[in-house]
PDB file of N, CA and C in Angstrom:
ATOM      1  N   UNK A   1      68.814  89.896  90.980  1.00  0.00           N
ATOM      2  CA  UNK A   1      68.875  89.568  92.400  1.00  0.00           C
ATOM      3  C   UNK A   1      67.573  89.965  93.098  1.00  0.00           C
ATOM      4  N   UNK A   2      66.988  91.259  92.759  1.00  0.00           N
ATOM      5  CA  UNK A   2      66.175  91.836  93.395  1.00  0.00           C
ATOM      6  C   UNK A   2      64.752  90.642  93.200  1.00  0.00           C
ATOM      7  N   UNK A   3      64.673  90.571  91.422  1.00  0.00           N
ATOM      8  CA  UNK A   3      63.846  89.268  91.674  1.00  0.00           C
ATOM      9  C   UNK A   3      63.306  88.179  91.866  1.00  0.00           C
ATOM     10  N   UNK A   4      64.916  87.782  92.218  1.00  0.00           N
ATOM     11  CA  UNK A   4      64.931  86.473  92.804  1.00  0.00           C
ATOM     12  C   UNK A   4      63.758  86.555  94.127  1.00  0.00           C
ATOM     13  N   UNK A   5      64.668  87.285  94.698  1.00  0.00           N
ATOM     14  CA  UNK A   5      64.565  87.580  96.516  1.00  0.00           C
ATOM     15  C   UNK A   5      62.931  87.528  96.782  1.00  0.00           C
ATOM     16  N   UNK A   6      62.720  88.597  95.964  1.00  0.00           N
ATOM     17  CA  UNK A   6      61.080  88.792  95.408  1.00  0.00           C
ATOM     18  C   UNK A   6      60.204  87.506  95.087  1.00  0.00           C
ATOM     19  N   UNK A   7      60.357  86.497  94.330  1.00  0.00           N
ATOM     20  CA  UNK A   7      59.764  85.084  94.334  1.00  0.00           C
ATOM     21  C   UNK A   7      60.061  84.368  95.311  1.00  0.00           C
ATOM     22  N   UNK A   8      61.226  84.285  96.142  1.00  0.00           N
ATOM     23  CA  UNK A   8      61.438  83.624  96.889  1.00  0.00           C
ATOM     24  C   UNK A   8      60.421  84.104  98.392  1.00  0.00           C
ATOM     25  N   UNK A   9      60.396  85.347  98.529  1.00  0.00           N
ATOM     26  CA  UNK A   9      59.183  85.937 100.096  1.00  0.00           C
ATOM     27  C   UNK A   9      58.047  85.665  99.290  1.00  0.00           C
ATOM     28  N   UNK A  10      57.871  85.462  98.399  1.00  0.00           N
ATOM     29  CA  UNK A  10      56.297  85.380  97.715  1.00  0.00           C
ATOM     30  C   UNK A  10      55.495  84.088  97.692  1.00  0.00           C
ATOM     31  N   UNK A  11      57.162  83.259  97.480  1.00  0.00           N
ATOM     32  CA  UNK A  11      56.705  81.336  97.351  1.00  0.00           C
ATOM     33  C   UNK A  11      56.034  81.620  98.838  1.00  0.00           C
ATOM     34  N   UNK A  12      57.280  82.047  99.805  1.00  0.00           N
ATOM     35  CA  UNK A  12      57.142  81.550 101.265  1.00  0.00           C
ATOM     36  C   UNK A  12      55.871  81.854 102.005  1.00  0.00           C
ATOM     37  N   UNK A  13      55.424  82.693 101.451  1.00  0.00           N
ATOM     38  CA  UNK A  13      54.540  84.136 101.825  1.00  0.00           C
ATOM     39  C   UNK A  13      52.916  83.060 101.195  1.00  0.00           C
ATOM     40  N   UNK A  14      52.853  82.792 100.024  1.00  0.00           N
ATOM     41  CA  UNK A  14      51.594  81.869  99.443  1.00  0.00           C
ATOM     42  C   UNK A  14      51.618  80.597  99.684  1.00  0.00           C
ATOM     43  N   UNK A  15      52.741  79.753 100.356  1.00  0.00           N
ATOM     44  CA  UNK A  15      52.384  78.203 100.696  1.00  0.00           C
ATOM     45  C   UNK A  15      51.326  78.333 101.809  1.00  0.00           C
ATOM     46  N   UNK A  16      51.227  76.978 102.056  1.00  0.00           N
ATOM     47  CA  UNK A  16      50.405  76.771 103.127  1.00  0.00           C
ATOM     48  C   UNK A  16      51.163  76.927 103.986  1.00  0.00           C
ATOM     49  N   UNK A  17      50.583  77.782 105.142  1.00  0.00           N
ATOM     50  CA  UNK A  17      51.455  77.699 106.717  1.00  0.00           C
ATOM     51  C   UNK A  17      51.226  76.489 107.427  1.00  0.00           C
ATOM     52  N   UNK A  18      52.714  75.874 107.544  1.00  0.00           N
ATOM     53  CA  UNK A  18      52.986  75.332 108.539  1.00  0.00           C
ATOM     54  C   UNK A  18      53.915  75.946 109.573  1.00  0.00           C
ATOM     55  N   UNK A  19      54.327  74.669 110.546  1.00  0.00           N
ATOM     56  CA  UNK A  19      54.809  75.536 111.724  1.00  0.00           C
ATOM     57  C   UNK A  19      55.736  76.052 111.673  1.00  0.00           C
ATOM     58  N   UNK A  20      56.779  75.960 110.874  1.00  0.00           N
ATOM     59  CA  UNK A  20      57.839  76.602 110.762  1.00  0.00           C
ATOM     60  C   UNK A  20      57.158  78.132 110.189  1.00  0.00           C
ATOM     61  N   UNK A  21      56.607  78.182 109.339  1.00  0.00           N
ATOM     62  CA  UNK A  21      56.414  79.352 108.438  1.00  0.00           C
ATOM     63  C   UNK A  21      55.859  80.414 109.559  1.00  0.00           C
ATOM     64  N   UNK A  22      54.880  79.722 110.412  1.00  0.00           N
ATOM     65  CA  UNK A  22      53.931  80.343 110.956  1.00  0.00           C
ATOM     66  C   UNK A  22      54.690  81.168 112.389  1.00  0.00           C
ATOM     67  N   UNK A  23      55.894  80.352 112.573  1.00  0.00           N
ATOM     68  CA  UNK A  23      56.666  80.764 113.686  1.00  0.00           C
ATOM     69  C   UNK A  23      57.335  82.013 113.280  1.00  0.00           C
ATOM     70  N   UNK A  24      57.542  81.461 112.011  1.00  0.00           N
ATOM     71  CA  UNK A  24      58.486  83.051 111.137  1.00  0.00           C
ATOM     72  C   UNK A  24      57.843  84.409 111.088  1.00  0.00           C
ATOM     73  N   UNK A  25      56.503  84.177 110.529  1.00  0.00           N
ATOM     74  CA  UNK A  25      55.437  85.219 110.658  1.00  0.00           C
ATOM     75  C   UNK A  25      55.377  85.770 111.736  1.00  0.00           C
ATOM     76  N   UNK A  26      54.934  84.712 112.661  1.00  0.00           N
ATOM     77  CA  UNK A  26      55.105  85.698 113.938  1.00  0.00           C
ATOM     78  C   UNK A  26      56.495  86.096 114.893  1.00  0.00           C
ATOM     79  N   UNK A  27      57.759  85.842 114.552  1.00  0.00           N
ATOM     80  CA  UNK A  27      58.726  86.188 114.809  1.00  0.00           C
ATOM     81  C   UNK A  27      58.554  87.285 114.050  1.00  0.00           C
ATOM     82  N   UNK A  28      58.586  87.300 112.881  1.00  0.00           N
ATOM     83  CA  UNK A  28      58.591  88.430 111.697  1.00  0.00           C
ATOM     84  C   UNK A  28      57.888  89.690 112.394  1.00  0.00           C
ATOM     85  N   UNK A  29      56.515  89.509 112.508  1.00  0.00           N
ATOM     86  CA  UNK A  29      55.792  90.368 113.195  1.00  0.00           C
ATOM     87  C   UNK A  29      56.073  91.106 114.488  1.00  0.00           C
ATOM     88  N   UNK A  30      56.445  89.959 115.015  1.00  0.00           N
ATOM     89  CA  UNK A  30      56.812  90.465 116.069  1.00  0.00           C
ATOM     90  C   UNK A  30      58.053  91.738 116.150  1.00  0.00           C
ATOM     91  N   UNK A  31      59.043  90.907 115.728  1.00  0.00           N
ATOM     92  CA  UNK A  31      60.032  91.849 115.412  1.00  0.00           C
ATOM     93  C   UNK A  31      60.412  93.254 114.663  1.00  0.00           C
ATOM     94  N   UNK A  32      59.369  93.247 114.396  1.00  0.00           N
ATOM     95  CA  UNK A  32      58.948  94.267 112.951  1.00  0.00           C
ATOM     96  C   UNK A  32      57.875  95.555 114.349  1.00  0.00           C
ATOM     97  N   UNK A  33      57.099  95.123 115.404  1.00  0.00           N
ATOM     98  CA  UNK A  33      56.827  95.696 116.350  1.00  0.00           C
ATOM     99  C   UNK A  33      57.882  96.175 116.919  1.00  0.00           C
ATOM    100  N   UNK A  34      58.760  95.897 117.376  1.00  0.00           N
ATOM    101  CA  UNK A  34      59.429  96.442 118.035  1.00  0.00           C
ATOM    102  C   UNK A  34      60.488  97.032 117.578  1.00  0.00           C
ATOM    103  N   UNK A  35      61.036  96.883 116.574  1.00  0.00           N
ATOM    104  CA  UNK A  35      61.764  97.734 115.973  1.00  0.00           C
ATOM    105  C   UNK A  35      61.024  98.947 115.550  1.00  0.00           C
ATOM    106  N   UNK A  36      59.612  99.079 114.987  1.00  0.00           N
ATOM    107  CA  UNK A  36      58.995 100.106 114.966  1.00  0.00           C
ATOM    108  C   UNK A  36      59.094 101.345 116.526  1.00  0.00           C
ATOM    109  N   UNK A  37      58.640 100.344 117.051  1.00  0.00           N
ATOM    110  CA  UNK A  37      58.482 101.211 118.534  1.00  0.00           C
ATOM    111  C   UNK A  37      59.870 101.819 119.426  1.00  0.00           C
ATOM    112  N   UNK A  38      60.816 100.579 119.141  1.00  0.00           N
ATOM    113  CA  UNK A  38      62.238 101.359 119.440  1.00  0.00           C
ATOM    114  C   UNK A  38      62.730 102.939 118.399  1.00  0.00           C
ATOM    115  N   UNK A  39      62.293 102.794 117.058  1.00  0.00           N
ATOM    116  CA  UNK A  39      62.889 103.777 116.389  1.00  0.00           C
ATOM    117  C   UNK A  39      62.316 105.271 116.544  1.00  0.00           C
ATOM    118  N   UNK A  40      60.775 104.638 116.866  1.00  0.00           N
ATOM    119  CA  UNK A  40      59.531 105.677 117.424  1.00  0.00           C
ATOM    120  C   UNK A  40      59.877 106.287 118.815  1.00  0.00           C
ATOM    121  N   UNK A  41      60.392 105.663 119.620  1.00  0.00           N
ATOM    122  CA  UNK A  41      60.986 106.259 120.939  1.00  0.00           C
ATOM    123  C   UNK A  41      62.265 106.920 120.983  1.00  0.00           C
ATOM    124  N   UNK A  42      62.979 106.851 119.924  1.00  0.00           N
ATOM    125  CA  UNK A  42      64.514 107.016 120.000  1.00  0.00           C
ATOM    126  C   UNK A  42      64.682 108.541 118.981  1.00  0.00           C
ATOM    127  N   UNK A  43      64.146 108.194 118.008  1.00  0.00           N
ATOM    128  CA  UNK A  43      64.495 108.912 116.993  1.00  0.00           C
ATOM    129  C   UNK A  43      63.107 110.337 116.466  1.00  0.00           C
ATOM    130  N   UNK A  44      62.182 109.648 116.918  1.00  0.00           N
ATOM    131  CA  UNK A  44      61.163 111.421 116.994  1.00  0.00           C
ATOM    132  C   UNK A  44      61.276 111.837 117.922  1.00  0.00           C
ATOM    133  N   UNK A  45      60.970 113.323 117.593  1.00  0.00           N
ATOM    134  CA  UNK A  45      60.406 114.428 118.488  1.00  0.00           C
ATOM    135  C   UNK A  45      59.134 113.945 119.536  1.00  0.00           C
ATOM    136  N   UNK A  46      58.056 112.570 119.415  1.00  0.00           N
ATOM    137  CA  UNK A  46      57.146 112.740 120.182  1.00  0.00           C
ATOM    138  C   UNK A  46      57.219 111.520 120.923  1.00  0.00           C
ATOM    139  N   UNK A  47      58.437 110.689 120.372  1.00  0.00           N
ATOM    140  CA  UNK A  47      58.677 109.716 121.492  1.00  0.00           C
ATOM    141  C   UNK A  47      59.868 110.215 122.285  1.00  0.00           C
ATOM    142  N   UNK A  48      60.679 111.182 122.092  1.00  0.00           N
ATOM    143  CA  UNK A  48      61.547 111.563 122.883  1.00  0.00           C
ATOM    144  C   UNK A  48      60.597 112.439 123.797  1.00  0.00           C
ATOM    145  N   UNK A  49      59.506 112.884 123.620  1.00  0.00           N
ATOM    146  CA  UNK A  49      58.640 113.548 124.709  1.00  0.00           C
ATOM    147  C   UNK A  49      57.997 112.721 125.712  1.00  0.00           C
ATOM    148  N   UNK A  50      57.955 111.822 125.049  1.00  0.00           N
ATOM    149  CA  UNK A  50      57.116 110.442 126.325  1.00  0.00           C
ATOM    150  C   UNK A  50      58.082 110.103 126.819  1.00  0.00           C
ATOM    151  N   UNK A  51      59.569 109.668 126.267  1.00  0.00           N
ATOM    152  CA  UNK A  51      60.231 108.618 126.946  1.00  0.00           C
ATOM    153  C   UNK A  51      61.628 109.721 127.200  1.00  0.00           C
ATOM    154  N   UNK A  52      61.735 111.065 128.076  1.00  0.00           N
ATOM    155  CA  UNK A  52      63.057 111.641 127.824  1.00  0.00           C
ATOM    156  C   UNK A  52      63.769 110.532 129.165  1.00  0.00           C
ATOM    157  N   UNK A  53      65.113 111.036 128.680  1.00  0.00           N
ATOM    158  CA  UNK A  53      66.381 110.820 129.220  1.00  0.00           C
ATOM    159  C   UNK A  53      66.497 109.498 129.802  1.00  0.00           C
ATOM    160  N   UNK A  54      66.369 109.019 130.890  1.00  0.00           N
ATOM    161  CA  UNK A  54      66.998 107.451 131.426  1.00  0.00           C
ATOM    162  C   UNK A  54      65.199 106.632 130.952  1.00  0.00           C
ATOM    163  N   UNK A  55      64.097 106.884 130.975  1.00  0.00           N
ATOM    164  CA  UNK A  55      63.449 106.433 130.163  1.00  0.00           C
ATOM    165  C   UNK A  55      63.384 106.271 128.622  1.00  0.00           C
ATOM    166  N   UNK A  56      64.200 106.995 128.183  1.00  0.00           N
ATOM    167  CA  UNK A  56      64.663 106.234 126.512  1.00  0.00           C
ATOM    168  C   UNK A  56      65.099 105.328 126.441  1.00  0.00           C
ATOM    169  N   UNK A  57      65.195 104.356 127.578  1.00  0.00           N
ATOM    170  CA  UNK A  57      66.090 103.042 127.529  1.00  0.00           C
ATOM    171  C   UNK A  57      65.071 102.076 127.140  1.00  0.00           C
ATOM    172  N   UNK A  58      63.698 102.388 127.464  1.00  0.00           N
ATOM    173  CA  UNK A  58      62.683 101.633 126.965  1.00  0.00           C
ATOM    174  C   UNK A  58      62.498 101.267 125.615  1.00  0.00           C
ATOM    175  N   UNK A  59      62.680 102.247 124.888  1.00  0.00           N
ATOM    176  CA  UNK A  59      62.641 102.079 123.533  1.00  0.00           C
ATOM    177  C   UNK A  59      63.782 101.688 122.948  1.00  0.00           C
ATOM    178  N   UNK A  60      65.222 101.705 123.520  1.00  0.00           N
ATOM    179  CA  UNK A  60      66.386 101.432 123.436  1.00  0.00           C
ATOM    180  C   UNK A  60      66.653  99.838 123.372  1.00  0.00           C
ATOM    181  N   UNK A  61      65.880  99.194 124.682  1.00  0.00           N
ATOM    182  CA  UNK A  61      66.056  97.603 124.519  1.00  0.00           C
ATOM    183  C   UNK A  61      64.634  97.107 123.756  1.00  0.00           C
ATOM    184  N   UNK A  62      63.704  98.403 123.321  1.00  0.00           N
ATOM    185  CA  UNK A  62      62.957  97.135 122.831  1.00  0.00           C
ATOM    186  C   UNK A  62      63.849  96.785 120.883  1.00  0.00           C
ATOM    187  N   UNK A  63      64.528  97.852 120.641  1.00  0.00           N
ATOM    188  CA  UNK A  63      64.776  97.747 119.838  1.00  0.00           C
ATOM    189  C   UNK A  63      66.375  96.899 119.573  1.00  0.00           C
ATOM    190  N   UNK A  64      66.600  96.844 121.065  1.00  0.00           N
ATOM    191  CA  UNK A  64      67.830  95.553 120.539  1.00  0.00           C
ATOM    192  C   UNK A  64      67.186  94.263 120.581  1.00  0.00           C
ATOM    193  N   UNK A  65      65.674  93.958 121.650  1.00  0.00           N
ATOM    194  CA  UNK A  65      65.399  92.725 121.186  1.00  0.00           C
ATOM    195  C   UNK A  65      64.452  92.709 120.218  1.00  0.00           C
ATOM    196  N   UNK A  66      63.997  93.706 119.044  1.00  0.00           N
ATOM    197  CA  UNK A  66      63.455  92.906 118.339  1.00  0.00           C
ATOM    198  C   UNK A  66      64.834  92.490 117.062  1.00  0.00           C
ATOM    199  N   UNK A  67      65.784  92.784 117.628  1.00  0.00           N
ATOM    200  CA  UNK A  67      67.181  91.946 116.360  1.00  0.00           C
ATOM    201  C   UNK A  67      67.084  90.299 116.788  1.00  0.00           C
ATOM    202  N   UNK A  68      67.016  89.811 117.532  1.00  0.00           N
ATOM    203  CA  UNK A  68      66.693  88.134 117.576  1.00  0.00           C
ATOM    204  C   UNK A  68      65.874  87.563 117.308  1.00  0.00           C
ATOM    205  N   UNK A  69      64.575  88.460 117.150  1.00  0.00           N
ATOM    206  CA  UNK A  69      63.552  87.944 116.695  1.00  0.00           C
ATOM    207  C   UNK A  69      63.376  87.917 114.915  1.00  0.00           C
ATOM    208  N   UNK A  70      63.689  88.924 114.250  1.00  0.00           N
ATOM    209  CA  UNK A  70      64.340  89.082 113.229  1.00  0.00           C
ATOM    210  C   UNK A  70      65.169  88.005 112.654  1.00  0.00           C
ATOM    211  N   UNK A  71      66.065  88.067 113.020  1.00  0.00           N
ATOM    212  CA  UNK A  71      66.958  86.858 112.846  1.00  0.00           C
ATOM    213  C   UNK A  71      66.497  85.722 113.210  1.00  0.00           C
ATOM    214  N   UNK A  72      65.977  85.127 114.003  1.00  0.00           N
ATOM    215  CA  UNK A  72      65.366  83.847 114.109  1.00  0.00           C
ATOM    216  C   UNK A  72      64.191  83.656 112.942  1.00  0.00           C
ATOM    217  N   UNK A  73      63.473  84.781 112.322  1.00  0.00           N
ATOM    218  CA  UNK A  73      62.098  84.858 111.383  1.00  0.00           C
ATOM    219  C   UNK A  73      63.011  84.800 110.018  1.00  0.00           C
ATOM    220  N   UNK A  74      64.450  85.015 109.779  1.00  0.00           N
ATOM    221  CA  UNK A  74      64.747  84.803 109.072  1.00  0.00           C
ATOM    222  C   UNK A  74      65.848  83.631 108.699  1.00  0.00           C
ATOM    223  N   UNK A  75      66.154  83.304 109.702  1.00  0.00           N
ATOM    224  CA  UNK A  75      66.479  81.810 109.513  1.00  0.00           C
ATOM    225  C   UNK A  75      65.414  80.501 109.375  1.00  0.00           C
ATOM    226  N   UNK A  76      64.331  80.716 110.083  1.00  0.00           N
ATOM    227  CA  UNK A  76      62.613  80.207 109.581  1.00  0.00           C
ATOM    228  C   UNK A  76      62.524  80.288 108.342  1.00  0.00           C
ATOM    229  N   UNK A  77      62.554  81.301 107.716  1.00  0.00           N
ATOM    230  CA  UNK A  77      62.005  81.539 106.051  1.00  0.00           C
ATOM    231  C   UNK A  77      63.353  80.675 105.360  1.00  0.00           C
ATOM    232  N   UNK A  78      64.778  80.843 105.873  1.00  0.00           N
ATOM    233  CA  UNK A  78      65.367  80.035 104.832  1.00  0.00           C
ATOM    234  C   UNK A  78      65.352  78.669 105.061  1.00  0.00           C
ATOM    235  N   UNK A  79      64.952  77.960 106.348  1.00  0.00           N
ATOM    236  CA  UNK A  79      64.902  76.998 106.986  1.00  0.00           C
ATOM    237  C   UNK A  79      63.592  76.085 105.953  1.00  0.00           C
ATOM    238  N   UNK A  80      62.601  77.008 106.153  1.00  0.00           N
ATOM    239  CA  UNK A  80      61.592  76.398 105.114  1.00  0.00           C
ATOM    240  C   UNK A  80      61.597  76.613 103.745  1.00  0.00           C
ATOM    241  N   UNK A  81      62.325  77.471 103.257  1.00  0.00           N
ATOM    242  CA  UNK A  81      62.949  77.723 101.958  1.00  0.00           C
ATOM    243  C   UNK A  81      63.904  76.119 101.365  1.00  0.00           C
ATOM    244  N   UNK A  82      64.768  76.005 102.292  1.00  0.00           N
ATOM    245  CA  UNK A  82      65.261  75.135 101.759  1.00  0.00           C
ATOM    246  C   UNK A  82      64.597  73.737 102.199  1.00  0.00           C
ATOM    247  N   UNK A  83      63.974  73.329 102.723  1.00  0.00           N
ATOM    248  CA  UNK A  83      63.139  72.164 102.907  1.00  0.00           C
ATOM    249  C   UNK A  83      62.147  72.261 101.259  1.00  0.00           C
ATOM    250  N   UNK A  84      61.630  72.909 100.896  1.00  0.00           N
ATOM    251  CA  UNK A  84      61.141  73.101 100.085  1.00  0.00           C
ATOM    252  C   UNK A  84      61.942  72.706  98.678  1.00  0.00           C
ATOM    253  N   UNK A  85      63.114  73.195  98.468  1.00  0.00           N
ATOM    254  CA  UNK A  85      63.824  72.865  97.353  1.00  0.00           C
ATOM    255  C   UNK A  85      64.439  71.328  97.543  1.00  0.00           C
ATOM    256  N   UNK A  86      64.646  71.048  98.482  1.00  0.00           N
ATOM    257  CA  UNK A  86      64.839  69.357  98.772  1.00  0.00           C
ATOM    258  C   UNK A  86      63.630  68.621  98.009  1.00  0.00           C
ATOM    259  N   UNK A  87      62.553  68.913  98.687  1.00  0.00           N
ATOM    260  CA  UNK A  87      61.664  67.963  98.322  1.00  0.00           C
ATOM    261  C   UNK A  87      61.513  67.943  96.367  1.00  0.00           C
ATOM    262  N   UNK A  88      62.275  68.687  95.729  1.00  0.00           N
ATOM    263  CA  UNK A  88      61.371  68.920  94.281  1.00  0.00           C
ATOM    264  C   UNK A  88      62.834  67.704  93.556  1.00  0.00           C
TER     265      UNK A  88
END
């Protein structure tokens, strides 16, 4: 399973970007920011120093919206995943 999964982000990852792919990437990216920065505000010692008490909410919603972005970067990758196996 593991290496399936593994060829399959690798195909997606070495085609040529098109727009779908490229939307994923940067959904991907994106989302991958902000979940960083929500967990960084929430869960250390030095973002709970920047952001205490009703300002932890900052890091709180950035980290519920980077879950749609996520999910949209990964419905992209299977979206062009399976366009891909059509065509062969």
């Amino acid at each position: 399973m593991h290496n399936d999964a593994t060829r399959v982000v690798t195909k997606l990852l070495m085609t040529k970007f098109k727009t779908i792919n490229t939307l994923s990437v940067l959904m991907l990216l994106t989302g991958l920011a902000l979940a960083i920065f929500g967990y960084w505000g929430l869960c250390t010692k030095a973002g709970n120093e920047v952001y205490p008490e009703m300002a932890g909410l900052i890091p709180f919603y950035s980290l519920l919206a980077s879950l749609p972005f996520l999910l949209l970067a990964a419905i992209g990758a299977f979206v062009s995943y399976r366009k891909q196996r059509l065509k062969r």
